[in-house]
Structure formats: structure tokens, C-alpha cells
N, C-alpha and C. Protein backbone atom coordinates (compact mmCIF):
# COMPACT_ATOMS: atom_id res chain seq x y z
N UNK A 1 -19.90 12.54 99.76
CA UNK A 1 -21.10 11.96 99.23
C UNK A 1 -21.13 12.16 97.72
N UNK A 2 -21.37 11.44 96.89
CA UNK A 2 -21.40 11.55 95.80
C UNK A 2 -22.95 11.58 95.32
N UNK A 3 -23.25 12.85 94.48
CA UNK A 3 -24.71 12.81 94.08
C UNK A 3 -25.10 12.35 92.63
N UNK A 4 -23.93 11.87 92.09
CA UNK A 4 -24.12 11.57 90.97
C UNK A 4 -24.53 13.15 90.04
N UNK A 5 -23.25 14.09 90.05
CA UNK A 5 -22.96 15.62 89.41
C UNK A 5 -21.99 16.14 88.77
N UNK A 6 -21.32 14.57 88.67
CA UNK A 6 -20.06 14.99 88.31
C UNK A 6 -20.15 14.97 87.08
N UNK A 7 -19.33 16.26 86.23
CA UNK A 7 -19.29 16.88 84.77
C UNK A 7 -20.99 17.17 84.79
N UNK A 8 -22.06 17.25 85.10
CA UNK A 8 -23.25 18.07 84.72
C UNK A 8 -22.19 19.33 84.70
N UNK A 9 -23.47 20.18 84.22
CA UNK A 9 -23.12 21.42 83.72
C UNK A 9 -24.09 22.49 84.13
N UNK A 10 -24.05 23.10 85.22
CA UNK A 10 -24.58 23.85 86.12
C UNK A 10 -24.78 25.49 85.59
N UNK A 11 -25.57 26.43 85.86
CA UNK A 11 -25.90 27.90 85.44
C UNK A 11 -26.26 27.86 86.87
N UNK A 12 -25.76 28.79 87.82
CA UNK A 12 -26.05 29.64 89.43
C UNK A 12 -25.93 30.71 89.08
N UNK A 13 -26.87 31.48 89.49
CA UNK A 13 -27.55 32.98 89.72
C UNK A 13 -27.72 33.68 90.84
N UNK A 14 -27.26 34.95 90.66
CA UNK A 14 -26.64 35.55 91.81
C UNK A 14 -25.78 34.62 92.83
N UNK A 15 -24.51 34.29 92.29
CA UNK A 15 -23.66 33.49 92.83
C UNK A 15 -22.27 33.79 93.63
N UNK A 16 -22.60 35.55 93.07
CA UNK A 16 -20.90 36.27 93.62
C UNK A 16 -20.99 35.99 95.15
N UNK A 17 -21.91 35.85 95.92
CA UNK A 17 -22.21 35.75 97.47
C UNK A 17 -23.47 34.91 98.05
N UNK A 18 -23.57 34.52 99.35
CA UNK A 18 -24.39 34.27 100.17
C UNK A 18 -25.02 32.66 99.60
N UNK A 19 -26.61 32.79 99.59
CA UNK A 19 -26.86 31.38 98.83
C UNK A 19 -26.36 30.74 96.96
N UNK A 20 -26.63 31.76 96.30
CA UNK A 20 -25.62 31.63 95.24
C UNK A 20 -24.32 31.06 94.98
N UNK A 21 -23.90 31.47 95.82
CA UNK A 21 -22.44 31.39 95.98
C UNK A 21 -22.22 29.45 96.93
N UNK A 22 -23.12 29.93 97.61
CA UNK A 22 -23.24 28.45 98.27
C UNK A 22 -23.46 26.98 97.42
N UNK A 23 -24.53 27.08 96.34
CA UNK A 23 -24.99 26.53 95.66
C UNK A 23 -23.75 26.06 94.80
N UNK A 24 -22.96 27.38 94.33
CA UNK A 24 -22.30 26.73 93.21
C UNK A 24 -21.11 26.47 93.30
N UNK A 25 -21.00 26.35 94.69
CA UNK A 25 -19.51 25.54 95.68
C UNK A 25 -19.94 24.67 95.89
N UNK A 26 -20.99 23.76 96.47
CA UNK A 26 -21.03 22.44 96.41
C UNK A 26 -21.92 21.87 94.92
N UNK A 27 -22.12 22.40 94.07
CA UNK A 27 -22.38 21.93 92.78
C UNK A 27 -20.67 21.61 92.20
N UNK A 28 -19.89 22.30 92.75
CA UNK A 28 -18.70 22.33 92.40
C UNK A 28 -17.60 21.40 92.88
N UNK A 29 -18.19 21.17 94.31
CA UNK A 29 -17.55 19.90 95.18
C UNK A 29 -17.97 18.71 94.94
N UNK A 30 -19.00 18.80 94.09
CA UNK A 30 -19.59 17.35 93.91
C UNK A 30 -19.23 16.98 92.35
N UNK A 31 -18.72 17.89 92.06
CA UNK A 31 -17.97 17.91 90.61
C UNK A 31 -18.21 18.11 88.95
N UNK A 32 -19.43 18.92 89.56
CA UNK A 32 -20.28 19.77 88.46
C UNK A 32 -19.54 21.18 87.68
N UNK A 33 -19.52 21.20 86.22
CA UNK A 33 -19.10 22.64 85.85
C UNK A 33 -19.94 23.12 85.96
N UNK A 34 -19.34 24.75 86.45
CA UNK A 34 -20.63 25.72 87.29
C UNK A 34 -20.09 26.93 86.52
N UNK A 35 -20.97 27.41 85.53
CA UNK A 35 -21.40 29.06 85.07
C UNK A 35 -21.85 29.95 86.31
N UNK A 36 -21.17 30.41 86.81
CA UNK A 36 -21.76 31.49 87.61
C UNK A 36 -22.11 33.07 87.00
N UNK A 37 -23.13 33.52 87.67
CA UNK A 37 -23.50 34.94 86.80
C UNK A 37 -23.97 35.92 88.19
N UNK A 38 -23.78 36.53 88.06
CA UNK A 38 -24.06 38.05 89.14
C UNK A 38 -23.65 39.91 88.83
N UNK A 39 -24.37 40.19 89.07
CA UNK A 39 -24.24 42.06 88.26
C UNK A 39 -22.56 42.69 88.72
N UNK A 40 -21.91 42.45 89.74
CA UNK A 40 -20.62 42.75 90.15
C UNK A 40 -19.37 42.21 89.57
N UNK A 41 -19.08 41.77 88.43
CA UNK A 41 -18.35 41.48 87.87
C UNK A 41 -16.47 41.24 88.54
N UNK A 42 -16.05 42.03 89.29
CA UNK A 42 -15.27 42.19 90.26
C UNK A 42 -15.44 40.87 91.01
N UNK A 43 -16.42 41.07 91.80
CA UNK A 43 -16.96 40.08 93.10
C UNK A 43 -16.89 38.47 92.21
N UNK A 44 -17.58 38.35 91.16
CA UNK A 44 -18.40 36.83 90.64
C UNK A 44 -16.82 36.90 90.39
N UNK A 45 -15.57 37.38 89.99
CA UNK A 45 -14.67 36.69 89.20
C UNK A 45 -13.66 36.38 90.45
N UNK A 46 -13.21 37.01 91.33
CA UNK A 46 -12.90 36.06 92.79
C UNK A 46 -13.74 35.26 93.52
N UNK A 47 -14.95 35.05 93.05
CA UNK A 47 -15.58 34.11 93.58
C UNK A 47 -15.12 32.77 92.96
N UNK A 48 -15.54 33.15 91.33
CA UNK A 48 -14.86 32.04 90.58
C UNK A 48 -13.70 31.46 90.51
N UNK A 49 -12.67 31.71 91.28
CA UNK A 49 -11.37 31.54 91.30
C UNK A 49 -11.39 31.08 92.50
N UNK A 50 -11.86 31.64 93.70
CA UNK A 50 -12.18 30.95 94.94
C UNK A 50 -12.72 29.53 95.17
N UNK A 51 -14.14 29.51 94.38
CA UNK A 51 -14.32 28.15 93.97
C UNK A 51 -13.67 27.07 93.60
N UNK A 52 -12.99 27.75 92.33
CA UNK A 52 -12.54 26.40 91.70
C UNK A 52 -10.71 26.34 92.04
N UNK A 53 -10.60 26.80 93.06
CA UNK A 53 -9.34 26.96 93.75
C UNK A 53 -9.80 25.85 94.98
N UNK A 54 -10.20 25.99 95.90
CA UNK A 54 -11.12 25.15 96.55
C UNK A 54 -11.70 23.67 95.60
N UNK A 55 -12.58 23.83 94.75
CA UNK A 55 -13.18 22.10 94.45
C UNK A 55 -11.92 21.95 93.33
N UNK A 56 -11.82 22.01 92.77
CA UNK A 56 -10.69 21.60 91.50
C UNK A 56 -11.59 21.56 90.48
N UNK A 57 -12.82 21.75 90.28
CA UNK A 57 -13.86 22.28 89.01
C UNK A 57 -13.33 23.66 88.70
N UNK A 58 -13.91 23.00 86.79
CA UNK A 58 -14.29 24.70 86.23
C UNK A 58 -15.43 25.18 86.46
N UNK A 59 -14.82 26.31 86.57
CA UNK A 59 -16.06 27.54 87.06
C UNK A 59 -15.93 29.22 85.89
N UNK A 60 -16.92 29.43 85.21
CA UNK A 60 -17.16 30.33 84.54
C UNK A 60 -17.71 31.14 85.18
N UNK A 61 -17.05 32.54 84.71
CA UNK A 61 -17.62 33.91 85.75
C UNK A 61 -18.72 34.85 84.34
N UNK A 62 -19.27 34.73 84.25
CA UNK A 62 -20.23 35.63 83.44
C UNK A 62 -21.26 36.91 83.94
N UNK A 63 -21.05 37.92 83.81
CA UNK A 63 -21.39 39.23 84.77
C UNK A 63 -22.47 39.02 83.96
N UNK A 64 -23.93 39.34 84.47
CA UNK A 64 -25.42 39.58 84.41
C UNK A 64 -26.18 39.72 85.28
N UNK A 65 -26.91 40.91 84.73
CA UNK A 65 -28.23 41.23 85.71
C UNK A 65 -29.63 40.38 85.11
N UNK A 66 -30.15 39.53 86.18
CA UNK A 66 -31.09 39.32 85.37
C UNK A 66 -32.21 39.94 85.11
N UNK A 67 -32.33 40.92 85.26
CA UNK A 67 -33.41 42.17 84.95
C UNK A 67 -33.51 42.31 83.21
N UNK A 68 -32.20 41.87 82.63
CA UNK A 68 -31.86 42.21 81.11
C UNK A 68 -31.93 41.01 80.49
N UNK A 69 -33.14 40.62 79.22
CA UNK A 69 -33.10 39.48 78.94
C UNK A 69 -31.50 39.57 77.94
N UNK A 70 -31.58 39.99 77.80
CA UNK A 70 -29.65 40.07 76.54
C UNK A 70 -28.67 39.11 77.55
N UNK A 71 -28.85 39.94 78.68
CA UNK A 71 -27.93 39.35 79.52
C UNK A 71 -28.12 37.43 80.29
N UNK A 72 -29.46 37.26 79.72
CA UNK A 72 -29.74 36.28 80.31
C UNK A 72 -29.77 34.96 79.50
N UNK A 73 -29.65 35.96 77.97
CA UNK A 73 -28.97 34.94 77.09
C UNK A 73 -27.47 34.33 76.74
N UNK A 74 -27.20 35.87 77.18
CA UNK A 74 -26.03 35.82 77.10
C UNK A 74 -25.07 34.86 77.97
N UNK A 75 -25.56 34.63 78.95
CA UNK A 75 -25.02 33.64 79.97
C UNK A 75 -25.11 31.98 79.83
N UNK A 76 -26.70 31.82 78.49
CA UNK A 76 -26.76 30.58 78.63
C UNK A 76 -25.83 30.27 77.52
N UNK A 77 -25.57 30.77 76.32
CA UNK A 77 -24.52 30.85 75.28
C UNK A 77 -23.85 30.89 75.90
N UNK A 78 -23.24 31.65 76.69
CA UNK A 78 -21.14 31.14 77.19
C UNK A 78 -21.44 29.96 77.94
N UNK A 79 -22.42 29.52 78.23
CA UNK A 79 -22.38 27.96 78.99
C UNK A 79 -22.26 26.92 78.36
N UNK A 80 -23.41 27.27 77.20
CA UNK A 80 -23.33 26.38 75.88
C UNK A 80 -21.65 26.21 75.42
N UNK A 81 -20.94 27.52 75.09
CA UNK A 81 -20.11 27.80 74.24
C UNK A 81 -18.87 27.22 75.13
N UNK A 82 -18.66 27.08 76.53
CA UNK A 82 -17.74 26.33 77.10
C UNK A 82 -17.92 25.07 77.70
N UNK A 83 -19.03 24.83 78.09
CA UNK A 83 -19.22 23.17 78.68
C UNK A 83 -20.01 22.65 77.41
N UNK A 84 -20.89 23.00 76.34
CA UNK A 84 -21.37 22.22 75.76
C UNK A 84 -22.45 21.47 75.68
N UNK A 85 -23.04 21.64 76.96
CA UNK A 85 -24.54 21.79 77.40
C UNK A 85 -25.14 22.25 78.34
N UNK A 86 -26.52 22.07 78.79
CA UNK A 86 -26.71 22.90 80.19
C UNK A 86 -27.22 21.52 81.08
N UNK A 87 -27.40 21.34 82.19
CA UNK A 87 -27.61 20.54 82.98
C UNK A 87 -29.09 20.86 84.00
N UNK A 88 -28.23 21.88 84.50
CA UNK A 88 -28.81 22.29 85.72
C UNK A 88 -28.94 23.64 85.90
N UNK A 89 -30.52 24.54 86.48
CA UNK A 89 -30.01 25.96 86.45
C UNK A 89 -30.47 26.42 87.70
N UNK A 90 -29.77 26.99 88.17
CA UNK A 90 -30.14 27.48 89.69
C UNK A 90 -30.55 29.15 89.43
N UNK A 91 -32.09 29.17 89.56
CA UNK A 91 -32.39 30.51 89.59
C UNK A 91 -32.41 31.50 90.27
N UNK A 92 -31.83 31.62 90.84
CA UNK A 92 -31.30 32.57 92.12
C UNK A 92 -31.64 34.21 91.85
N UNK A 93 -31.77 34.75 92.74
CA UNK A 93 -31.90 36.06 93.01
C UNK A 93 -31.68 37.21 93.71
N UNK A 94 -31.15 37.85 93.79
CA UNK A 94 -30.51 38.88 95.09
C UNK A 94 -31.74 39.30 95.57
N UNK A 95 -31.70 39.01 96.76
CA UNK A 95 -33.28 39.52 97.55
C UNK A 95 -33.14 41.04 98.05
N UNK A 96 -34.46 41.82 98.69
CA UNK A 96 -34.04 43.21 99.18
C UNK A 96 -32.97 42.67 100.26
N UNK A 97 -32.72 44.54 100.88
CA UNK A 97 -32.07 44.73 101.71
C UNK A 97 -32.83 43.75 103.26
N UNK A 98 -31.51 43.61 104.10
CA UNK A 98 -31.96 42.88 105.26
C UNK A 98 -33.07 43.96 105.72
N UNK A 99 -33.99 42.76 106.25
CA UNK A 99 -35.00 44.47 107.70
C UNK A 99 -35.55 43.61 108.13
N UNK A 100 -36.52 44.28 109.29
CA UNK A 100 -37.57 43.43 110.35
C UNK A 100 -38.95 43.12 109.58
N UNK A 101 -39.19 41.67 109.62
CA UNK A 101 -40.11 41.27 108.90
C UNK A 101 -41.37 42.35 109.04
N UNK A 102 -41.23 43.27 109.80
CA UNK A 102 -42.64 44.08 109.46
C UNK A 102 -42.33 45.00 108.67
């Protein structure tokens, strides 16, 4: 399906795993460059390689917590500074730990 994404320029948050990670694999299949950012630096940079091993997009790994505005600039500058604009930003968030809704 084509969504009309191809070359936008994507920012996903908390992306090293789960919905994050989801998001900026098919932002990536549909042929969007995708900045990914997440606090595990380890994790987001085989993710990023996973990705774009899989879609044939670039994918930027940028480690940030977003708790730290530094860091939250810092992510939109290397987006700026490698794709050249921003498109799209997926604000994502690592939620608590799993438990029983009570």
C-alpha cells in the first residue's frame, strides 16, 4: 500500500521496542526516513540496523531520554542535520511496568 511517505522524514520515540519500534518499521516500509530515539542506546542501534536491513530505508539511531529537554533537542538537530527536515513525529513513550489494571 502506498501512503504517500515516501522520503518524509520521520522522529519515533521510544522506538528500540514494542509500539515504537512498530511505528518506525512501517514508517520505514512505506519509505519514510526514520530518526529513531530511545534511552538504551545498545538496543535503538540494532534496532536501527534491523530496520533498515529489513525496509531498505535510512534509519538514524539517536539515544534520548525524553525526560531531558537537551536530549530532546538534541534528536531534532541530528534529524535536521541528516534528512534536512522534519516531517512527522511520533511521540511515543515507554509506559510503566506490565500489571493488573487494578
Amino acid at each position: 500500500m502506498d501512503l504517500g511517505l515516501r522520503d518524509k522524514v520521520a522522529i519515533v520515540m521510544a522506538a528500540s521496542k514494542g509500539l515504537g519500534r512498530a511505528c518506525a518499521a512501517a514508517l520505514a516500509a512505506e519509505g519514510a526516513l526514520v530518526t529513531i530515539g530511545a534511552r538504551g542506546a545498545q538496543a535503538l542501534e540494532k534496532t536501527a540496523q534491523e530496520i533498515q536491513q529489513t525496509t531498505g530505508s535510512r534509519v538514524l539511531a539517536v539515544s534520548t531520554d525524553v525526560t531531558r529537554a537537551e536530549d530532546t533537542e538534541a534528536i531534532v538537530e541530528a534529524a535536521v542535520r541528516e534528512f534536512g527536515r522534519i516531517d512527522i513525529l511520533v511521540n511515543n513513550a515507554g509506559g510503566p511496568p506490565a500489571g493488573k489494571f487494578e
